[in-house]
Protein backbone atom coordinates (compact mmCIF):
# COMPACT_ATOMS: atom_id res chain seq x y z
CA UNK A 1 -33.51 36.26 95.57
CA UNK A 2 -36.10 37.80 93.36
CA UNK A 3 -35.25 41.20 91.36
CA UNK A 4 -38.02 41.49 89.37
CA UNK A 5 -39.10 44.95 90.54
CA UNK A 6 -42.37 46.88 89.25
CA UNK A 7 -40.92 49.92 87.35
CA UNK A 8 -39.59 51.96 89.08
CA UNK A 9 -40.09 55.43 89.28
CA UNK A 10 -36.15 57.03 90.28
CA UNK A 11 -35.66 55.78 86.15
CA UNK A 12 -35.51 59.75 84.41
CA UNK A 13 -38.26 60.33 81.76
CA UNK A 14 -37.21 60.94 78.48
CA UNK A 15 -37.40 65.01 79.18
CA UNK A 16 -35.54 64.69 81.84
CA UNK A 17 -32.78 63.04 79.73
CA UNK A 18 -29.66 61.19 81.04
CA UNK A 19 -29.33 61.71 85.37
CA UNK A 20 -26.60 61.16 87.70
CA UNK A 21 -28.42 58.83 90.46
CA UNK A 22 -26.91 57.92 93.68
CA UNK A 23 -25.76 54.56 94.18
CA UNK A 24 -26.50 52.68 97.75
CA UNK A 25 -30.12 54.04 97.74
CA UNK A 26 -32.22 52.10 95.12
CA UNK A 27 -29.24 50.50 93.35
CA UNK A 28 -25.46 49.77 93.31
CA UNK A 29 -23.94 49.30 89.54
CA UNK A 30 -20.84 47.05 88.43
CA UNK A 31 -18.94 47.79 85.62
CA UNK A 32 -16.96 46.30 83.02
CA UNK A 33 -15.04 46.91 79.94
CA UNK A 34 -16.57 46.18 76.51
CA UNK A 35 -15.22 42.60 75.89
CA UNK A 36 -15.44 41.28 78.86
CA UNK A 37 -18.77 43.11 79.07
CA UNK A 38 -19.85 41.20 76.21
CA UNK A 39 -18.64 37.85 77.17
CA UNK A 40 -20.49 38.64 80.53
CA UNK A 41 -24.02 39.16 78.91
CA UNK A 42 -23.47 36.34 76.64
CA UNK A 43 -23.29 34.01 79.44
CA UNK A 44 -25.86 35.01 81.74
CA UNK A 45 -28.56 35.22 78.81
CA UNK A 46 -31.55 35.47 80.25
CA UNK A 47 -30.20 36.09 83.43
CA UNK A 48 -29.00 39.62 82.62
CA UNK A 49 -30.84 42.70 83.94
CA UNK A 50 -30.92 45.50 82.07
CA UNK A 51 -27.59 47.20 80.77
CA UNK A 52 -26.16 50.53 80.64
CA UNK A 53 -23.70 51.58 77.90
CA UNK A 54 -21.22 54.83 78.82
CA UNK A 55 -19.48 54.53 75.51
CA UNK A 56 -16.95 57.56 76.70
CA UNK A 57 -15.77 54.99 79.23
CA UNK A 58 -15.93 51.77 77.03
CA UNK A 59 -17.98 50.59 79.93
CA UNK A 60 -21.52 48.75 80.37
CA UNK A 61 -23.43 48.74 84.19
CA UNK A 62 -25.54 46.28 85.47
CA UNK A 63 -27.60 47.30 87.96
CA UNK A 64 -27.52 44.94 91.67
CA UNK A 65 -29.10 44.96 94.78
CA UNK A 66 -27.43 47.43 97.09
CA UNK A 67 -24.37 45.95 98.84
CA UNK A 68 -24.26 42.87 96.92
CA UNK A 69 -20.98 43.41 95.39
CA UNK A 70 -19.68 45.56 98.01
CA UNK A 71 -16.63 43.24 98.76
CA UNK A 72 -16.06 42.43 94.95
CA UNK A 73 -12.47 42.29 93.87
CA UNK A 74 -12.30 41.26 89.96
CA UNK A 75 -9.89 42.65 87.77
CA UNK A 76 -11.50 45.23 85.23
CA UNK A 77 -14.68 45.04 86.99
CA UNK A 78 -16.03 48.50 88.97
CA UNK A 79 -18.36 48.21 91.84
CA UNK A 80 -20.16 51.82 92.39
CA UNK A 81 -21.84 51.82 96.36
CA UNK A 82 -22.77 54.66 98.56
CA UNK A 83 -21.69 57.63 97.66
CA UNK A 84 -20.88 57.32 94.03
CA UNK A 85 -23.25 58.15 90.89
CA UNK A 86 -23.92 56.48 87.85
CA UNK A 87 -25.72 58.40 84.85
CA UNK A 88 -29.03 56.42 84.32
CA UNK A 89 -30.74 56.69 80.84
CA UNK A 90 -34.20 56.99 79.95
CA UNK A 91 -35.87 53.59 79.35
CA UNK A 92 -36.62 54.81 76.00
CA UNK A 93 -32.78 55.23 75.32
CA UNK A 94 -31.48 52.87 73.37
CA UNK A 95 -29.61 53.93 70.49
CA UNK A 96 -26.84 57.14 69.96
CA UNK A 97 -23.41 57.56 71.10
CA UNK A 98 -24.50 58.94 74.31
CA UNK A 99 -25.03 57.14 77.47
CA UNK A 100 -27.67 54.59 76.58
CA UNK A 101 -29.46 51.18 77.51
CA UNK A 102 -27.90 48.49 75.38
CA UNK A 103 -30.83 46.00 77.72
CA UNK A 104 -33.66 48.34 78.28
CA UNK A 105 -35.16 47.65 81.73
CA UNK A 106 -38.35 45.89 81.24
CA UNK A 107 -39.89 43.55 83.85
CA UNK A 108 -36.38 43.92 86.12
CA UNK A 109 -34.06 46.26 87.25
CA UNK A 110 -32.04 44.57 88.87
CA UNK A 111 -29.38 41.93 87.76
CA UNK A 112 -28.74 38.92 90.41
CA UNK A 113 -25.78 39.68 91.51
CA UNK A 114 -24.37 36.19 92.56
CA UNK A 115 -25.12 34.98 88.72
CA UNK A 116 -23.33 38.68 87.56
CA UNK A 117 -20.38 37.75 90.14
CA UNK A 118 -19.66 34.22 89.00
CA UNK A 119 -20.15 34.80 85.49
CA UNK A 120 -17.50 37.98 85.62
CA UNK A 121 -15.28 36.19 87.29
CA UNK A 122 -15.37 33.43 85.14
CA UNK A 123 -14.78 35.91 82.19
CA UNK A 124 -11.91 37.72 83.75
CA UNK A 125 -10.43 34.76 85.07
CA UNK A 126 -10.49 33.36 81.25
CA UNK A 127 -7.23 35.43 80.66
CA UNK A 128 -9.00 36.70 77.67
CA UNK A 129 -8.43 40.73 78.03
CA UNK A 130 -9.73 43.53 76.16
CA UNK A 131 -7.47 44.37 72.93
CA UNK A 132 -5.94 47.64 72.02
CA UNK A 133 -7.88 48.22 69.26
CA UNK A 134 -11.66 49.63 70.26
CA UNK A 135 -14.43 47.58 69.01
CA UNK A 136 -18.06 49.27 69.59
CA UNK A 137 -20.44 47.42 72.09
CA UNK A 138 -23.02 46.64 69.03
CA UNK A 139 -19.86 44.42 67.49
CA UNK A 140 -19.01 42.85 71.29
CA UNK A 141 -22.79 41.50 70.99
CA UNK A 142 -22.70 40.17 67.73
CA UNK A 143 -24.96 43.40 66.44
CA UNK A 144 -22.97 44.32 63.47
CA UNK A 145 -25.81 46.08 61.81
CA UNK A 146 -25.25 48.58 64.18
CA UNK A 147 -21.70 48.74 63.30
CA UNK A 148 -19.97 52.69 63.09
CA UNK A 149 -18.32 51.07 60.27
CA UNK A 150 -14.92 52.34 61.12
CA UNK A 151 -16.17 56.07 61.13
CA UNK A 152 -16.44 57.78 64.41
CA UNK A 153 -19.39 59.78 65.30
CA UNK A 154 -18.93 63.16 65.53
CA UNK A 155 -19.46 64.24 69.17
CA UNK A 156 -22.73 66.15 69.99
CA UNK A 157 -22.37 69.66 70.31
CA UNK A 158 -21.30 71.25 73.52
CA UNK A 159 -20.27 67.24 75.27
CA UNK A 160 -16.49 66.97 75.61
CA UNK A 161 -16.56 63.51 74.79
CA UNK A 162 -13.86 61.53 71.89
CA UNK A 163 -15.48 58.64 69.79
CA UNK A 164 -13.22 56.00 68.46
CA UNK A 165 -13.84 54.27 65.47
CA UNK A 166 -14.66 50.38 65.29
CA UNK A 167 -11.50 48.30 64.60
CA UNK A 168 -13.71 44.97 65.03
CA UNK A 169 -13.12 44.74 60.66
CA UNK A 170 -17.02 43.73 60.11
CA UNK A 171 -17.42 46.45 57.32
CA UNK A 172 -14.24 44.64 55.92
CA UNK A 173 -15.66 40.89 55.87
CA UNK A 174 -18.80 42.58 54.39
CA UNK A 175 -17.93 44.57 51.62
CA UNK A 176 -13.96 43.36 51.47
CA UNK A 177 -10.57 45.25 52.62
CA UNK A 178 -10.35 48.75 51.84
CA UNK A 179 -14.07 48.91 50.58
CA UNK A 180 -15.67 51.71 53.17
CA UNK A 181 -18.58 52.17 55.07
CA UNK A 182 -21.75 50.15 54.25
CA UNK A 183 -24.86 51.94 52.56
CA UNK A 184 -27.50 52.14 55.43
């Protein structure tokens, strides 16, 4: 099945900011927790389309071909179809604690979804399940530069939105226990 997909032009400009699009009319999106998120886009590498972060919802989207996953049943993993929304970045949004592309969309859009269903089920299946304590996408990925540090970001003004701190203990390993942040 090929996905590659010339840009396409439903993705909001960076004035427009972050939009609720409808799912079942260029798209469907399947969602995952951060861990298993992480272990997803490990394995598929290349494969991966491009990746939306909600950080509100500890959750990353992958974008599919609409009704590819519609009979989907994996544990921790959300299938959006017809009649649902998903808030779609800019492609130029990559970095904040808002919604965000943690894979910009580039030559694809779209994720393959048979790849993105056996891998997730593979990774949910692995009884491996997302702790209690919140690690930040950037540390899921192995992107510890990007770290919070264990500070959470103060919310923008005006969003009701709660930001945990990272528990993932990289500040610690760096700069030893009880040490802080790291200098940027």
């Amino acid at each position: 099945m090929q996905t590659d997909v010339p840009f396409p032009t439903w993705l909001p400009t960076a004035e427009q900011g972050p939009r609720p699009l409808p799912c079942g009319r260029w798209f469907d999106a399947v969602g995952a927790g951060g861990a298993e998120a992480a272990r997803a886009i490990a394995r598929l590498g290349e494969r991966t389309g491009p990746v939306i972060h909600h950080p509100a919802e500890h959750t990353m989207f992958w974008l599919v071909q609409v009704g590819a996953a519609d009979l989907w049943r994996l544990p921790g993993v959300t299938v959006l179809g017809a009649g649902e929304r998903l808030t779609v970045p800019p492609p130029s949004r990559t970095e904040g604690p808002c919604v965000r592309w943690l894979i910009p969309p580039h030559r694809r859009c779209l994720t393959d979804a048979a790849a993105l269903h056996h891998v997730l089920k593979v990774v949910t299946a692995s009884g491996h399940r997302t702790p209690d304590a919140y690690r930040t996408v950037e540390c899921h990925t192995g992107a510890h530069r990007l770290c919070t540090k264990a500070v959470a970001p103060p919310p923008p003004a005006g969003i009701p939105v709660i930001y945990l701190a990272c528990d993932c203990g990289c500040h610690e390993r760096a700069l030893g226990p009880g040490r802080g942040s790291l200098a940027s």
